[in-house]
Protein backbone atom coordinates (compact mmCIF):
# COMPACT_ATOMS: atom_id res chain seq x y z
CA UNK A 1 -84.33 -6.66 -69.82
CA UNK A 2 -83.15 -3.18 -68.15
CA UNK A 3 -86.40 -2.65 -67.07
CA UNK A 4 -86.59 -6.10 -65.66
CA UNK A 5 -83.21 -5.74 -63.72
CA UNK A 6 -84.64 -2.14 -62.78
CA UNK A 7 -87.52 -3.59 -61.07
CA UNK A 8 -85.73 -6.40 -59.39
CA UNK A 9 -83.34 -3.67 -57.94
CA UNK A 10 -86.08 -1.77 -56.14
CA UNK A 11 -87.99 -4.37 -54.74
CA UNK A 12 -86.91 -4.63 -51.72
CA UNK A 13 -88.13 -0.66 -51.29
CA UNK A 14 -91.71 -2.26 -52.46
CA UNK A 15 -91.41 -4.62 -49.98
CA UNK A 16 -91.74 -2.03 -46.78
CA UNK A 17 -95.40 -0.61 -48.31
CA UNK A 18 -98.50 -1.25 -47.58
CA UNK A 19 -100.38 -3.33 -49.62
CA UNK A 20 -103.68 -1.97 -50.52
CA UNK A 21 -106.20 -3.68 -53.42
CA UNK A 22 -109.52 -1.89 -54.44
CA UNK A 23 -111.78 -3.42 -56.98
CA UNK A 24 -113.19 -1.67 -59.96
CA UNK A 25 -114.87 -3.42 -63.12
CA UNK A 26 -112.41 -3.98 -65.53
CA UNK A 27 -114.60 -1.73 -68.21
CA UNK A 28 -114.26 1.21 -65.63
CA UNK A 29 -110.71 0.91 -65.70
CA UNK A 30 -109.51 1.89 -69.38
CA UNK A 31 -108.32 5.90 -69.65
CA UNK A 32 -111.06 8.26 -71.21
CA UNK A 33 -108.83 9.34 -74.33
CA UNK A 34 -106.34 7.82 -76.65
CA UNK A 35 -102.66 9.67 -75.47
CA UNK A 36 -99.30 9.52 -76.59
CA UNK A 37 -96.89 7.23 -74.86
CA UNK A 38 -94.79 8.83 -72.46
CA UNK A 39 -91.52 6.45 -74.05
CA UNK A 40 -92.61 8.67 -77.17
CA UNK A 41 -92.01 11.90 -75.64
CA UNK A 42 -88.71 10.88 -73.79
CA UNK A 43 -84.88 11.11 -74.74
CA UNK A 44 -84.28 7.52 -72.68
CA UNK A 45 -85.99 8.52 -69.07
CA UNK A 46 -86.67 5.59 -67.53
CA UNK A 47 -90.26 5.62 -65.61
CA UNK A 48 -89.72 4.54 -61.59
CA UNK A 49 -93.30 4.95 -60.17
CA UNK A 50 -94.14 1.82 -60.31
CA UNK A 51 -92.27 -1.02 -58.59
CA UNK A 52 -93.19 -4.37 -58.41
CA UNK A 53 -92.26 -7.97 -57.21
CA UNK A 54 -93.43 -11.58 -57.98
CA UNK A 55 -93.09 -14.79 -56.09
CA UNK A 56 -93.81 -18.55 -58.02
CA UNK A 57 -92.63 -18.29 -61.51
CA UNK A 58 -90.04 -21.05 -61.83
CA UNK A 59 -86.56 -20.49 -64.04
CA UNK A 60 -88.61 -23.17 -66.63
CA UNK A 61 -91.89 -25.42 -66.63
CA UNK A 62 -92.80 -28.33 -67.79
CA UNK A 63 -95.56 -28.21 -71.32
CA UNK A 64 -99.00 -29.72 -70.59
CA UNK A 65 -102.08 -29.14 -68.48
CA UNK A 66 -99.93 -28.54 -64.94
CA UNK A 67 -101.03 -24.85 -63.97
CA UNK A 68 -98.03 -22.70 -62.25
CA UNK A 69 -99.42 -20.54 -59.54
CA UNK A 70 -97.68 -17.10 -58.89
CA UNK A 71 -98.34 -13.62 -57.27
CA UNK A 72 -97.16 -10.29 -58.14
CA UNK A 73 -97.90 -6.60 -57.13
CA UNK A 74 -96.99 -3.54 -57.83
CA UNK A 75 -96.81 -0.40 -55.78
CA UNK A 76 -96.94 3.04 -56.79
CA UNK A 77 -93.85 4.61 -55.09
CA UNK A 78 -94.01 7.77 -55.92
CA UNK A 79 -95.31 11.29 -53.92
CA UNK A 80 -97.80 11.31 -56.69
CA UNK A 81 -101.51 9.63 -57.43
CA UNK A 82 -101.84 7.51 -60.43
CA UNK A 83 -104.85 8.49 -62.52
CA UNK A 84 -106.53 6.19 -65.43
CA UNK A 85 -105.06 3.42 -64.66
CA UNK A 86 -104.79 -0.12 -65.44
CA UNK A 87 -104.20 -2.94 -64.45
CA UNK A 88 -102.86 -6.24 -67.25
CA UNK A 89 -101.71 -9.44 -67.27
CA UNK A 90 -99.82 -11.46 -70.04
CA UNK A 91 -97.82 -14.46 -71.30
CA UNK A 92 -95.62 -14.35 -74.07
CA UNK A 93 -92.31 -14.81 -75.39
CA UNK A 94 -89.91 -12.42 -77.08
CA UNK A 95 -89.66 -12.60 -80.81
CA UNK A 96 -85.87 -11.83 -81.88
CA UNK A 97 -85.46 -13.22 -85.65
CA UNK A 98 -87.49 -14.29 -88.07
CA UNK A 99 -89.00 -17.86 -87.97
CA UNK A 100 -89.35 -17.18 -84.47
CA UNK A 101 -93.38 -17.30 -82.71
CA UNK A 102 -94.59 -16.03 -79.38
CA UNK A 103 -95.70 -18.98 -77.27
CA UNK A 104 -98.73 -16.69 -76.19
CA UNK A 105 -101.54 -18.04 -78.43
CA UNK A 106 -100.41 -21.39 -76.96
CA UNK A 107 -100.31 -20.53 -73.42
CA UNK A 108 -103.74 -20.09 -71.06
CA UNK A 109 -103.18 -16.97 -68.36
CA UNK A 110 -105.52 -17.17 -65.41
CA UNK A 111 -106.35 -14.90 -62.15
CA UNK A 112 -108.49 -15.62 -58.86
CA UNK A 113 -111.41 -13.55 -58.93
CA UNK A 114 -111.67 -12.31 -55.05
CA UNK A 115 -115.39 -11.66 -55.51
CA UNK A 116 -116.31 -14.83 -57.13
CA UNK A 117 -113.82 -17.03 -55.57
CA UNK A 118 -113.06 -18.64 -59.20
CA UNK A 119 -109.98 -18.86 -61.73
CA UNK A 120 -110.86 -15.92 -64.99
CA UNK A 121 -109.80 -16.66 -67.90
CA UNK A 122 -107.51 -14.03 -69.94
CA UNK A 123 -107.58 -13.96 -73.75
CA UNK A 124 -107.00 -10.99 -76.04
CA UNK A 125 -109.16 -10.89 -79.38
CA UNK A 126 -106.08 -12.24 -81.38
CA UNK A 127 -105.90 -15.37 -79.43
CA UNK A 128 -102.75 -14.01 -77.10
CA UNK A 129 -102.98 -14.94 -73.32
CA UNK A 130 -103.52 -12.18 -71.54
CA UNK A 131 -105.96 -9.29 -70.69
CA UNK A 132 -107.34 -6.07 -67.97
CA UNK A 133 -107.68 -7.29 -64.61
CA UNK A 134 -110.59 -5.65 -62.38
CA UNK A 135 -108.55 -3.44 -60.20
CA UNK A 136 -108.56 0.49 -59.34
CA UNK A 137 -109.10 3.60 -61.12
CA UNK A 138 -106.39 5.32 -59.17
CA UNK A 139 -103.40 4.40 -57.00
CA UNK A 140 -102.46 6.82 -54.29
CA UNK A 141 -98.87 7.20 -53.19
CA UNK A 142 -97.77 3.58 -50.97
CA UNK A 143 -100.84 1.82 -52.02
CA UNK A 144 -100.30 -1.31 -54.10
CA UNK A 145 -102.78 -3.61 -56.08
CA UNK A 146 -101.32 -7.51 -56.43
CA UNK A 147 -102.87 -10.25 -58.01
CA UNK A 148 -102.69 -13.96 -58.18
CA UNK A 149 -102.19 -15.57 -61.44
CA UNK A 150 -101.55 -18.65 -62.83
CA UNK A 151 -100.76 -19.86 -66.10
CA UNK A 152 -100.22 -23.05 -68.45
CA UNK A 153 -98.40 -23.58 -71.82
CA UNK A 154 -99.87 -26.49 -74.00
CA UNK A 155 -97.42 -29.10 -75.01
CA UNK A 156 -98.61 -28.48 -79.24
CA UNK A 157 -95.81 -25.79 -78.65
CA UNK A 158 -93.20 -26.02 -81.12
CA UNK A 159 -89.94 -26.38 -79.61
CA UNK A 160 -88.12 -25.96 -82.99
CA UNK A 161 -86.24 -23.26 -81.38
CA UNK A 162 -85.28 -21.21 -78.11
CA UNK A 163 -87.89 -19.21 -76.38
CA UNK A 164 -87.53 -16.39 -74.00
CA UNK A 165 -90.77 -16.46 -72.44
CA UNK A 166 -92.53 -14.24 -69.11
CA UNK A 167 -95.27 -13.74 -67.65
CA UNK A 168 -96.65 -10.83 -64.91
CA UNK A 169 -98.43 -7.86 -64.55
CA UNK A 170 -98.36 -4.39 -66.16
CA UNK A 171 -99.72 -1.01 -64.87
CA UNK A 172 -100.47 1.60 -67.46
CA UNK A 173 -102.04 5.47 -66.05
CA UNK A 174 -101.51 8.95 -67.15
CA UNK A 175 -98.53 10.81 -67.14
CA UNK A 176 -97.25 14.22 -67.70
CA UNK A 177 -93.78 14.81 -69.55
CA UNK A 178 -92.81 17.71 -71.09
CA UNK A 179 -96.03 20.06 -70.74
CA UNK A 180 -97.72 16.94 -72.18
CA UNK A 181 -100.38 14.21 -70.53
CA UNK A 182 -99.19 11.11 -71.54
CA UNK A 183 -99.27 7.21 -70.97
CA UNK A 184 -96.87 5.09 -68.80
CA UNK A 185 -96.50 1.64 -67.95
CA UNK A 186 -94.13 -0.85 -65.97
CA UNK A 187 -94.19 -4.22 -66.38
CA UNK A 188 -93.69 -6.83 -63.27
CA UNK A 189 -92.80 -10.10 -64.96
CA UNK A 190 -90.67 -13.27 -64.62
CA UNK A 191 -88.90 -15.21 -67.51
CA UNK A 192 -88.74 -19.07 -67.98
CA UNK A 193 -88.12 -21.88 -70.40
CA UNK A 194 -90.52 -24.16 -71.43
CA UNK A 195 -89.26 -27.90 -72.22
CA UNK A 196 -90.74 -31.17 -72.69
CA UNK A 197 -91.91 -33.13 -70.22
């Protein structure tokens, strides 16, 4: 939630860059070498590189086939390129007792394919909505990569209990803290409720 309120903060800095988007296959896009996370080197540092902003995700949506359309980008704002990285996409909810599911595996997460002018499916190997999106292998200082998304959550949800659910975009690249190359990512997402039509 920090991070959230983080982003939101500096969005308005995004908002006087350039945006810049340069496709790469997604399977070009994942880093060369399993590292350690950069949170996992840290004593609380937050990561500011990466700012982002999102436009069409409503405070709560209605469960069935209706498809919400958003955008988001993200922009690296720092003096610094971004090497290996990566571009994501997800939908979820946050799990905070037990009992308690992630709407994910009952949600379907899209994005509009520039090149092929047609909605992509996203779906991780577990059944969770979400996956890489083709995007670039680097992100020099201003530039920005934005997608459009859209998403869906099936009304066989469960509404036995409260969820705090998002969607958005992260970007993950190499990082180095401490003497030490290391992963980072920010997440650009928006919360909402789902309810019943």
């Amino acid at each position: 939630m920090k991070l959230r309120r983080a982003l939101s903060a500096t969005a308005a800095t995004a908002a006087l860059l350039p945006v810049v988007m340069t496709a790469a296959p997604a399977a070009q896009a994942a880093p060369a070498a399993e590292l350690p996370k950069c949170s996992d080197l840290d004593t609380g540092e937050q990561h500011h590189t990466l700012v982002g902003r999102s436009f069409g995700i409503p405070k709560s949506i209605t469960l069935g086939t209706h498809w919400t359309t958003y955008t988001a980008t993200l922009t690296n704002a720092s003096a610094k390129e971004l090497k290996s990285f990566v571009l994501s996409a997800k939908l979820g909810s946050y799990v905070y007792n037990e009992g308690e599911r992630d709407l994910s595996p009952y949600g379907d997460l899209q994005y509009w394919d520039t090149s092929q002018r047609a909605w992509k499916t996203l779906r991780q190997a577990d059944g969770k909505a979400g996956g890489i999106l083709p995007g670039p292998k680097t992100l020099k200082p201003r530039e920005s990569v934005h997608a459009q998304l859209r998403f869906r959550v099936s009304k066989d949800l469960p509404l036995d209990h409260a969820y705090d659910a998002f969607t958005g975009l992260t970007g993950s690249f190499t990082d180095r803290y401490r003497d030490t190359d290391c992963t980072a990512g920010v997440d650009e997402v928006g919360g909402f409720y789902p309810r019943k039509g």
